[in-house]
N, C-alpha and C. Protein backbone atom coordinates (compact mmCIF):
# COMPACT_ATOMS: atom_id res chain seq x y z
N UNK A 1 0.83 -1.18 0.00
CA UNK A 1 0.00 0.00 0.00
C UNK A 1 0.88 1.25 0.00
N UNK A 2 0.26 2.13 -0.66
CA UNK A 2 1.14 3.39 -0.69
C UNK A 2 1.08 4.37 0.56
N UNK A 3 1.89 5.26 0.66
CA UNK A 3 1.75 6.03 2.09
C UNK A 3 0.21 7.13 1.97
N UNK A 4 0.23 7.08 0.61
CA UNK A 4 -0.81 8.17 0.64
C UNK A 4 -2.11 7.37 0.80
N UNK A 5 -2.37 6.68 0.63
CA UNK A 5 -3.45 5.24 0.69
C UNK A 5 -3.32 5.22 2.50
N UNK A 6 -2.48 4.64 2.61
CA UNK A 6 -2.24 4.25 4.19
C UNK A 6 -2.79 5.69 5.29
N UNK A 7 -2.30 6.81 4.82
CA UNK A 7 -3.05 8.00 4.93
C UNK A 7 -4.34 8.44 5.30
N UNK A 8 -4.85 8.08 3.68
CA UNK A 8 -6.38 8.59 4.10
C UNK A 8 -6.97 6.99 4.68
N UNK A 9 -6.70 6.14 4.82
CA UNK A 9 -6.89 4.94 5.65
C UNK A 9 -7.33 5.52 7.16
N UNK A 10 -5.82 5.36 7.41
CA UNK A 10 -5.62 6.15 8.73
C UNK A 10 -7.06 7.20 9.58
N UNK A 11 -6.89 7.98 8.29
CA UNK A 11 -7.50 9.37 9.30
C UNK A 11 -9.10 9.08 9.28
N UNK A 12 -9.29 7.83 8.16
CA UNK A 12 -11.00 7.54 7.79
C UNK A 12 -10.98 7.07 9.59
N UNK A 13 -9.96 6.00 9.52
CA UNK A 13 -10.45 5.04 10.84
C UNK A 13 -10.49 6.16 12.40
N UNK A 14 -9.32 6.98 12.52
CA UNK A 14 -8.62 7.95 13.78
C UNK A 14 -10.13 8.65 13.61
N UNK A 15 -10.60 9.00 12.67
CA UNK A 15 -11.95 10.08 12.74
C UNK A 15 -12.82 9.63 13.16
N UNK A 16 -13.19 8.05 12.44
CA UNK A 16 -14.81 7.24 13.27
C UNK A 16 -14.29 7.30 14.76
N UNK A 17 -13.15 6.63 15.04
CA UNK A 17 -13.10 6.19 15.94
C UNK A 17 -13.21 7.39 17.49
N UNK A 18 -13.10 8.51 16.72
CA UNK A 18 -12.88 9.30 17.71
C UNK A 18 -14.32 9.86 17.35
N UNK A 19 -15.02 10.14 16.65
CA UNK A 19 -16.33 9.88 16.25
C UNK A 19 -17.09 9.60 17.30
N UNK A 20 -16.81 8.08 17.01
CA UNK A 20 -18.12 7.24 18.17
C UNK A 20 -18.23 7.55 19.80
N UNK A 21 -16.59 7.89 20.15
CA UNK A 21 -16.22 8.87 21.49
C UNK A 21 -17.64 9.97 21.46
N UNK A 22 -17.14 10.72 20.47
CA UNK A 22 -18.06 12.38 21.06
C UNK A 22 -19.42 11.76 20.75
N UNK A 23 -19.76 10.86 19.87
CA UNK A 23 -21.06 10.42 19.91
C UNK A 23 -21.76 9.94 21.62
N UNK A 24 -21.14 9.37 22.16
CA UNK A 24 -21.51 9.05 23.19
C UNK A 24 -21.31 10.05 24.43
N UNK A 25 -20.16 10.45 24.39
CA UNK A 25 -20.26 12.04 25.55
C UNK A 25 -20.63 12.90 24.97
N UNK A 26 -20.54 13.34 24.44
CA UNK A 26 -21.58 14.53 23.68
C UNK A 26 -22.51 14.20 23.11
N UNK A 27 -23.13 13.92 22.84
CA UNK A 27 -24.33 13.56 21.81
C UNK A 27 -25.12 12.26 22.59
N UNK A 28 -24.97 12.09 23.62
CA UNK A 28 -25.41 10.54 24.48
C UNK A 28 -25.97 9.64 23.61
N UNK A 29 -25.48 9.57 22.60
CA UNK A 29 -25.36 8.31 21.88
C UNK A 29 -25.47 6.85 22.82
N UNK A 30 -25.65 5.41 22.17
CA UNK A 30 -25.79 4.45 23.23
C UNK A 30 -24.31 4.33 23.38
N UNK A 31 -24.15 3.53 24.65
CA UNK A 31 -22.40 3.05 25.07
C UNK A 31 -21.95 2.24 24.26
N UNK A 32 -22.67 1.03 23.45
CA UNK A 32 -22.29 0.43 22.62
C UNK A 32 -21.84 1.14 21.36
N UNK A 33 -21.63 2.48 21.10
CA UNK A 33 -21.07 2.70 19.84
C UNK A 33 -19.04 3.14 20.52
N UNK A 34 -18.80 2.56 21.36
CA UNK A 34 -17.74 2.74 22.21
C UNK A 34 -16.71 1.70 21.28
N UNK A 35 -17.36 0.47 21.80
CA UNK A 35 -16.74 -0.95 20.54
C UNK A 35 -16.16 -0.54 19.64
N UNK A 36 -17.01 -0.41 18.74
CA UNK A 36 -16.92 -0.20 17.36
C UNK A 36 -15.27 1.54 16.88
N UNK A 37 -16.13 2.25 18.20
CA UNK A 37 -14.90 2.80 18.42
C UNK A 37 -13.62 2.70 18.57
N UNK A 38 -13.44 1.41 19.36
CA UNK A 38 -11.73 1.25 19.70
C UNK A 38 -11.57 0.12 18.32
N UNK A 39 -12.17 0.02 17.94
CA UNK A 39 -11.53 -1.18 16.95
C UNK A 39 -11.14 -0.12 15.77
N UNK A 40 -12.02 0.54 15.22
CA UNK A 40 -11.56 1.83 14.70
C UNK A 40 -10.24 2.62 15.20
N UNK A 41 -10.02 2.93 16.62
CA UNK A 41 -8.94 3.21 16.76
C UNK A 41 -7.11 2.57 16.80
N UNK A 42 -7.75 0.91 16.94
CA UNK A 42 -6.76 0.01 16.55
C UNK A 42 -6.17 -0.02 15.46
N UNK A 43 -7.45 -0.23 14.65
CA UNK A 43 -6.86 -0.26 13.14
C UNK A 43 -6.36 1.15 12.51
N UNK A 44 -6.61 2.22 12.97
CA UNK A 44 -5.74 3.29 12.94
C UNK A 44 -4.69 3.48 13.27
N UNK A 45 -4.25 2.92 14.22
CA UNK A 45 -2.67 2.75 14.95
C UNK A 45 -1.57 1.69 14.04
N UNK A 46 -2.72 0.63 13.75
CA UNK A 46 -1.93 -0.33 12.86
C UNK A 46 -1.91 0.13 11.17
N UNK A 47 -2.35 1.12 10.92
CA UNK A 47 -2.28 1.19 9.57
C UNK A 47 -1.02 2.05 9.38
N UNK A 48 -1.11 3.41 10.46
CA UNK A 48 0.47 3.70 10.58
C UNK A 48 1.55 3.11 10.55
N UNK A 49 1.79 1.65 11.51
CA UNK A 49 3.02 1.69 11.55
C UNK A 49 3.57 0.74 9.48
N UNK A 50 2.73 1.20 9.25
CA UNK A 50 2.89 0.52 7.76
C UNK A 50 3.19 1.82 6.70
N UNK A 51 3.62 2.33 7.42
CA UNK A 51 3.86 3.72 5.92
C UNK A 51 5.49 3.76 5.90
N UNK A 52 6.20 3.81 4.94
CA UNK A 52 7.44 3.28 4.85
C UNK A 52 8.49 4.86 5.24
N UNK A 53 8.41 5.02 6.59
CA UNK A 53 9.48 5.84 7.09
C UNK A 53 10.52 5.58 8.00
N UNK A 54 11.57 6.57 7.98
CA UNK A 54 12.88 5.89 8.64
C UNK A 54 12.24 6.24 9.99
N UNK A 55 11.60 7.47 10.50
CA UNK A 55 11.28 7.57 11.78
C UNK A 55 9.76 7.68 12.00
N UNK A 56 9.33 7.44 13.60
CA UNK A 56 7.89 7.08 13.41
C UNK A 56 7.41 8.89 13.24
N UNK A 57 8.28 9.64 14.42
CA UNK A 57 7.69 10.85 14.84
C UNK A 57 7.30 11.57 13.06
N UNK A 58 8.54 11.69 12.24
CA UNK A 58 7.94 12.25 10.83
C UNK A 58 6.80 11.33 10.28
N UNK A 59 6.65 10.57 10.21
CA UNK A 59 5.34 9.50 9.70
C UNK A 59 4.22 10.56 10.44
N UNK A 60 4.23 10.51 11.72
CA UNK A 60 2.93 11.42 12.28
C UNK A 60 3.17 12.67 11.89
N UNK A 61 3.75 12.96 11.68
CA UNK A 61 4.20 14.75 11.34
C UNK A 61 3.38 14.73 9.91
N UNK A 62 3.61 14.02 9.11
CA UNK A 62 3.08 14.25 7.58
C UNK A 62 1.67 13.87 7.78
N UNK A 63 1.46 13.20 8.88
CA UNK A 63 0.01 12.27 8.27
C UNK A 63 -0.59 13.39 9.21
N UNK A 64 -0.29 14.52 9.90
CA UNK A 64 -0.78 15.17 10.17
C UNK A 64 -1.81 15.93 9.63
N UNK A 65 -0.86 16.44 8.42
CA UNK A 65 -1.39 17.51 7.67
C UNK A 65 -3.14 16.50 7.46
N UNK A 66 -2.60 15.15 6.84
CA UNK A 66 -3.65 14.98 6.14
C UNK A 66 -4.83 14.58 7.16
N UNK A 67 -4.93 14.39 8.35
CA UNK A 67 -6.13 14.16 9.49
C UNK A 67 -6.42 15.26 9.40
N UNK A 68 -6.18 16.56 9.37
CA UNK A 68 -6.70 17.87 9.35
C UNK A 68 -7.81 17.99 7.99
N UNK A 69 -6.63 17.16 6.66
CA UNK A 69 -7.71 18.01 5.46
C UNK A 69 -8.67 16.65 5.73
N UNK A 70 -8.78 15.49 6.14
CA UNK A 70 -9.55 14.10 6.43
C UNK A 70 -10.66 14.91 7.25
N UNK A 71 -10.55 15.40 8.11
CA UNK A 71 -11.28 15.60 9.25
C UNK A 71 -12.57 16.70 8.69
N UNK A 72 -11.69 17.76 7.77
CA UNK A 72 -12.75 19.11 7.16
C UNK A 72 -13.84 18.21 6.19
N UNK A 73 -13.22 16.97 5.55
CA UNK A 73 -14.28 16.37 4.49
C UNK A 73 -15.35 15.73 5.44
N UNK A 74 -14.79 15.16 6.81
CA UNK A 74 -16.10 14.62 7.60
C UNK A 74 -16.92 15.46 7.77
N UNK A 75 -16.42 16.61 8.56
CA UNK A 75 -17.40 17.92 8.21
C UNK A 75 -18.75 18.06 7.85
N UNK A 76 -18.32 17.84 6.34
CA UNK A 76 -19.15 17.94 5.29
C UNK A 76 -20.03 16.75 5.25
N UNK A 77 -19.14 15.83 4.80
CA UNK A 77 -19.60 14.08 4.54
C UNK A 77 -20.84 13.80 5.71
N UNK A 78 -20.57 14.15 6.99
CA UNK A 78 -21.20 13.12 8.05
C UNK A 78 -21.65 13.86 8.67
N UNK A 79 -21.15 15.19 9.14
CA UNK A 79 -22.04 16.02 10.12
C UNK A 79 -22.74 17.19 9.33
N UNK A 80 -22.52 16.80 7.84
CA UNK A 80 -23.39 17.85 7.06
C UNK A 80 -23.08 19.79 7.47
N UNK A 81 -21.72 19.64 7.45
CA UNK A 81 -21.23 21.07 8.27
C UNK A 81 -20.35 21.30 6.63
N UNK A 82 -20.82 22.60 5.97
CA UNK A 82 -19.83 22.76 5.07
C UNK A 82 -18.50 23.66 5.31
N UNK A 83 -17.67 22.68 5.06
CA UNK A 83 -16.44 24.16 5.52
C UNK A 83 -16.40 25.84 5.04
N UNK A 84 -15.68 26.28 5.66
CA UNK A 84 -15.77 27.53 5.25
C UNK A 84 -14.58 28.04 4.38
N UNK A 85 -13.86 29.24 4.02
CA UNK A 85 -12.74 29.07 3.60
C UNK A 85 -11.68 29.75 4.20
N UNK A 86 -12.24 29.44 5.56
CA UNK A 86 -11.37 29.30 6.39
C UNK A 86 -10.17 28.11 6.95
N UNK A 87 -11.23 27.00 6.85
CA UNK A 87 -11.32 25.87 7.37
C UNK A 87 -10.38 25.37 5.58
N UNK A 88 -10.63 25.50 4.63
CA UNK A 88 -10.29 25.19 3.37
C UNK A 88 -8.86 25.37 3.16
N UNK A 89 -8.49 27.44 3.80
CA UNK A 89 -7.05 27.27 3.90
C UNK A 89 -6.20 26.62 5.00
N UNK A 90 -6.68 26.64 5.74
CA UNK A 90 -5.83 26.05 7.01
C UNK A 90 -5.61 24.36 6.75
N UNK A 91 -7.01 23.87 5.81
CA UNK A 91 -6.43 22.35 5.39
C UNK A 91 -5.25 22.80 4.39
N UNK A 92 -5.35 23.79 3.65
CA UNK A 92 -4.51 23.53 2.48
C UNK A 92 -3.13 23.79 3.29
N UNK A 93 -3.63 24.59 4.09
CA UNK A 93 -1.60 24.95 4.81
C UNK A 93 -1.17 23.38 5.33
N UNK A 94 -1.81 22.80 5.95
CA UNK A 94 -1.61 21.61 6.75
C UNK A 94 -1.19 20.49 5.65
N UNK A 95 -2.14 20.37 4.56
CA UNK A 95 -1.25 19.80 3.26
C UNK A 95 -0.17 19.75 2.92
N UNK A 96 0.16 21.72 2.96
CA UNK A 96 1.33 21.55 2.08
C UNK A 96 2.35 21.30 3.28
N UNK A 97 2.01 21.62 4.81
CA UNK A 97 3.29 21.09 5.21
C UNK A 97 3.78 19.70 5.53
N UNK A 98 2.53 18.86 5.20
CA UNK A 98 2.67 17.50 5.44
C UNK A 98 3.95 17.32 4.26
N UNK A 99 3.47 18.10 3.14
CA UNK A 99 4.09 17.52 1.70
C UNK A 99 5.31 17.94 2.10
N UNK A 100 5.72 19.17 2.31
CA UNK A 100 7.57 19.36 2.78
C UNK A 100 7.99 18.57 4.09
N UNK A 101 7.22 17.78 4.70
CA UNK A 101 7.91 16.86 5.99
C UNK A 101 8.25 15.83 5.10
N UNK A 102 7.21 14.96 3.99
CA UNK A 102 7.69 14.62 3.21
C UNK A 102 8.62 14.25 2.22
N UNK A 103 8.33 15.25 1.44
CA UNK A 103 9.30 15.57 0.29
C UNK A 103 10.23 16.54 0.15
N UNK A 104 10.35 16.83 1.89
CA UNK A 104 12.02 17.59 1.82
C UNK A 104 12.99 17.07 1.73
N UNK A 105 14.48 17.84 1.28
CA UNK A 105 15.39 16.94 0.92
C UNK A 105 16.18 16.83 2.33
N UNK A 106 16.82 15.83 2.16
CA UNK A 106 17.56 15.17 3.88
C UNK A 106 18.79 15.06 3.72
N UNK A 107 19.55 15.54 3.97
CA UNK A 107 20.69 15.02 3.89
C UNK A 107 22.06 15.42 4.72
């Protein structure tokens, strides 16, 4: 799988999973959407350590950016909240710095 795959993987699962959390304290959702929660958050943890970097801390540094622009599409997608373009640049800043944690040169 590619890192950018492994990515939006990631932030689908880190988002339900933290999701089903505020569903239930905030929103008193039933306790049973708790489950479904941590397994979501498992498989978020495990999809990370699969993105091919020399260190873990930059792996989270990049996949940062992209839980930010992941998080503005739930927004939209699931809580029916359209971003603003506010919310639009601050994903795009968070993008591009994922992309230079990335694709800066090292040496």
């Amino acid at each position: 799988m590619t890192t950018s795959v492994v990515f939006v993987l990631a932030a689908f699962f880190e988002i339900a999973g933290c999701f089903a959390f505020w569903a239930v304290v905030r929103s008193g959702a039933s306790a049973l959407w708790l489950a479904p929660g941590l397994v979501s958050l498992v498989a978020f943890a495990a999809l990370l350590t699969q993105v091919d970097a020399s260190a873990a801390g930059r792996a989270f540094a990049a996949y940062g950016g992209v839980y930010v622009a992941a998080s503005l599409a739930w927004l939209w997608a699931v809580e029916g909240f359209r971003p603003d373009r506010w919310d639009l640049v601050g994903g795009a800043v968070c993008l591009t710095g994922a992309a230079i944690v990335v694709f800066g040169p090292r040496g």
